[in-house]
Protein backbone atom coordinates (compact mmCIF):
# COMPACT_ATOMS: atom_id res chain seq x y z
CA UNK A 1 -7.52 13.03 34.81
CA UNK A 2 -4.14 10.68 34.45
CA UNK A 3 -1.83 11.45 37.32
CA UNK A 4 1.60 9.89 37.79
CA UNK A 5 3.13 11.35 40.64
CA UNK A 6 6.80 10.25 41.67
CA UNK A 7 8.34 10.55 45.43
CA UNK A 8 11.13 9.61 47.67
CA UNK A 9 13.62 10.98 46.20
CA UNK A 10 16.77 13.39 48.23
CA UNK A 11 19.95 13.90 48.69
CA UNK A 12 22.05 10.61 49.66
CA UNK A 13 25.10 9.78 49.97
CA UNK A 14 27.64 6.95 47.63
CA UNK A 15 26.58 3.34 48.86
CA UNK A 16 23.20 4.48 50.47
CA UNK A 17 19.79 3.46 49.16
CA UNK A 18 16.23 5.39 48.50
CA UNK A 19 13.31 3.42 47.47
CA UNK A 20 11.28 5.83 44.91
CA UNK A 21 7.40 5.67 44.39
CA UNK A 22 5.18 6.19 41.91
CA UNK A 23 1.62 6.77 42.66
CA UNK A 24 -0.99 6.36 39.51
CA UNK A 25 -4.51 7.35 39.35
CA UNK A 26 -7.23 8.42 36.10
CA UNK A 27 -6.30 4.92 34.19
CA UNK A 28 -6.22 1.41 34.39
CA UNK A 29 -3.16 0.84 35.58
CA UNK A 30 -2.93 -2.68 35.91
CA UNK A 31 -2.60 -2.83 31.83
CA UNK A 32 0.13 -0.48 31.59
CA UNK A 33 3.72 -1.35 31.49
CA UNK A 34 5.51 0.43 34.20
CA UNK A 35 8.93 2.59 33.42
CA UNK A 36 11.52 4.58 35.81
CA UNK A 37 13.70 7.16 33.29
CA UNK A 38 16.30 9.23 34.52
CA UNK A 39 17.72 12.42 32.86
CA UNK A 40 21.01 13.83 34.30
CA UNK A 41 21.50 17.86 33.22
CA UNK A 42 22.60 18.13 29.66
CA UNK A 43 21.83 14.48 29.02
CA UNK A 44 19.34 12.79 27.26
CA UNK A 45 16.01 10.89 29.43
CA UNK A 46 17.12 7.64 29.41
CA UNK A 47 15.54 4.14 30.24
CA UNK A 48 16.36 2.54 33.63
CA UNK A 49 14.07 -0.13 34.23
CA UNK A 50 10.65 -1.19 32.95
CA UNK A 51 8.26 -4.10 34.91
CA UNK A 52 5.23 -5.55 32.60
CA UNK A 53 1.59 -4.87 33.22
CA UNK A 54 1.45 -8.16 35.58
CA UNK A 55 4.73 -7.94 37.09
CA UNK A 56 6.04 -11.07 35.48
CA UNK A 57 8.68 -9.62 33.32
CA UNK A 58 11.47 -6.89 34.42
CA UNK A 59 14.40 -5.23 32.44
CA UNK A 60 17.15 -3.41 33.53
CA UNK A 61 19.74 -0.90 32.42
CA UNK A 62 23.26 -2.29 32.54
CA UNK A 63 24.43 0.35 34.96
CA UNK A 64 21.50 -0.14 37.57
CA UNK A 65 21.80 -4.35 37.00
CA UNK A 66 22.33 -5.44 40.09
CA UNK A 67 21.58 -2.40 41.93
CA UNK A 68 18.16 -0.94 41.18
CA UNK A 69 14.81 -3.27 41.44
CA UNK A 70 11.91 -2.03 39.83
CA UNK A 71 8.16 -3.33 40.99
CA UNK A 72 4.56 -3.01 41.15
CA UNK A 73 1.58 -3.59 43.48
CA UNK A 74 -1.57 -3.42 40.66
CA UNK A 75 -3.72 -3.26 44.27
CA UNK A 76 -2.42 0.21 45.14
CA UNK A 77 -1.53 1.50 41.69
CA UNK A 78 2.00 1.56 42.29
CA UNK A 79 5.13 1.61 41.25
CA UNK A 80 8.41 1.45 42.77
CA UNK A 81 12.23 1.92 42.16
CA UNK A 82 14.35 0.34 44.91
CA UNK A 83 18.00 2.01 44.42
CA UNK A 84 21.11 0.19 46.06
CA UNK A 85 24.54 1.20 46.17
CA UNK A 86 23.92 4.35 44.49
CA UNK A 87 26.59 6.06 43.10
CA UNK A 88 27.36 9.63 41.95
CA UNK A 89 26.27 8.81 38.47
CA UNK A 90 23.19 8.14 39.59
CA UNK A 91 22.48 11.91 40.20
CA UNK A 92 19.21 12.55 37.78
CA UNK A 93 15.86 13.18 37.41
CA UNK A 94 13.81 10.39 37.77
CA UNK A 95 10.68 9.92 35.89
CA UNK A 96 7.79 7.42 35.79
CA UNK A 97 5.93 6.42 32.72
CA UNK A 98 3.32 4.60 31.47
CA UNK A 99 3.07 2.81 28.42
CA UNK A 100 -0.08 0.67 26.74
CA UNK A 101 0.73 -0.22 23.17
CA UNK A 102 -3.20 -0.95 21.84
CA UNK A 103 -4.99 0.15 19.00
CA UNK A 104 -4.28 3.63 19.95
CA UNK A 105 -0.52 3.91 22.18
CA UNK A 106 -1.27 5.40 25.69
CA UNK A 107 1.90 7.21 27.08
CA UNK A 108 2.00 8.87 30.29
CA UNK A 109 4.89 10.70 32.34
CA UNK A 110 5.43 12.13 35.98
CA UNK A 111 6.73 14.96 36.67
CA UNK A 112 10.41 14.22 38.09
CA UNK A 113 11.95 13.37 41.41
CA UNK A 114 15.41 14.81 42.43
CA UNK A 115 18.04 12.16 43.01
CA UNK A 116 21.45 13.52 44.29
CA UNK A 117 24.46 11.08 44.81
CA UNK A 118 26.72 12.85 46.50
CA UNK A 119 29.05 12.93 49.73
């Protein structure tokens, strides 16, 4: 059974930092690529930051560039979002995923961790 299951996320406040997990079990998850989305209410789930199935390659989302750094440890099947500096904007849902594009495309979400930027 593919689990994804997302925590550390709360209620912070502007500048402050929270470091969210994402613990994976049921695949092989050293050959997925790794994903943090974010959905803020009434907005579309959108793409934060994704880290390759070895690590080697990471993008970013202009508005977390800088900020956010997104990484794996293929021992533990994990993966992490370290969130800097966090703004008010940053207030969302955050989601993991994970994505194999083989023969068949794998695709497999969390369930959501509250993040609240606020004072």
């Amino acid at each position: 059974q593919v689990q994804l299951v997302e925590s550390g996320g709360g209620l912070v406040q502007p500048g402050g930092s929270l470091r969210l997990s994402c613990a994976a079990s049921g695949f092989t998850f050293s050959r997925y690529a790794m994903s943090w989305y974010r959905q803020a209410p009434g907005k579309e789930r959108d793409l934060v930051a994704t880290v390759t199935s070895t690590g080697g390659n990471k993008n970013y989302a202009d508005s977390v560039k800088g900020r956010f750094t997104i990484s794996r440890d293929n021992a533990k099947n994990g993966a992490y979002l370290q969130m800097n500096s966090l703004k008010n904007e940053d207030t969302a849902v955050y989601y993991c995923n994970a994505l194999s594009l083989g023969i068949v495309t794998k695709n497999y979400w969390g369930q959501g961790t509250q993040v609240t930027v606020s004072e």
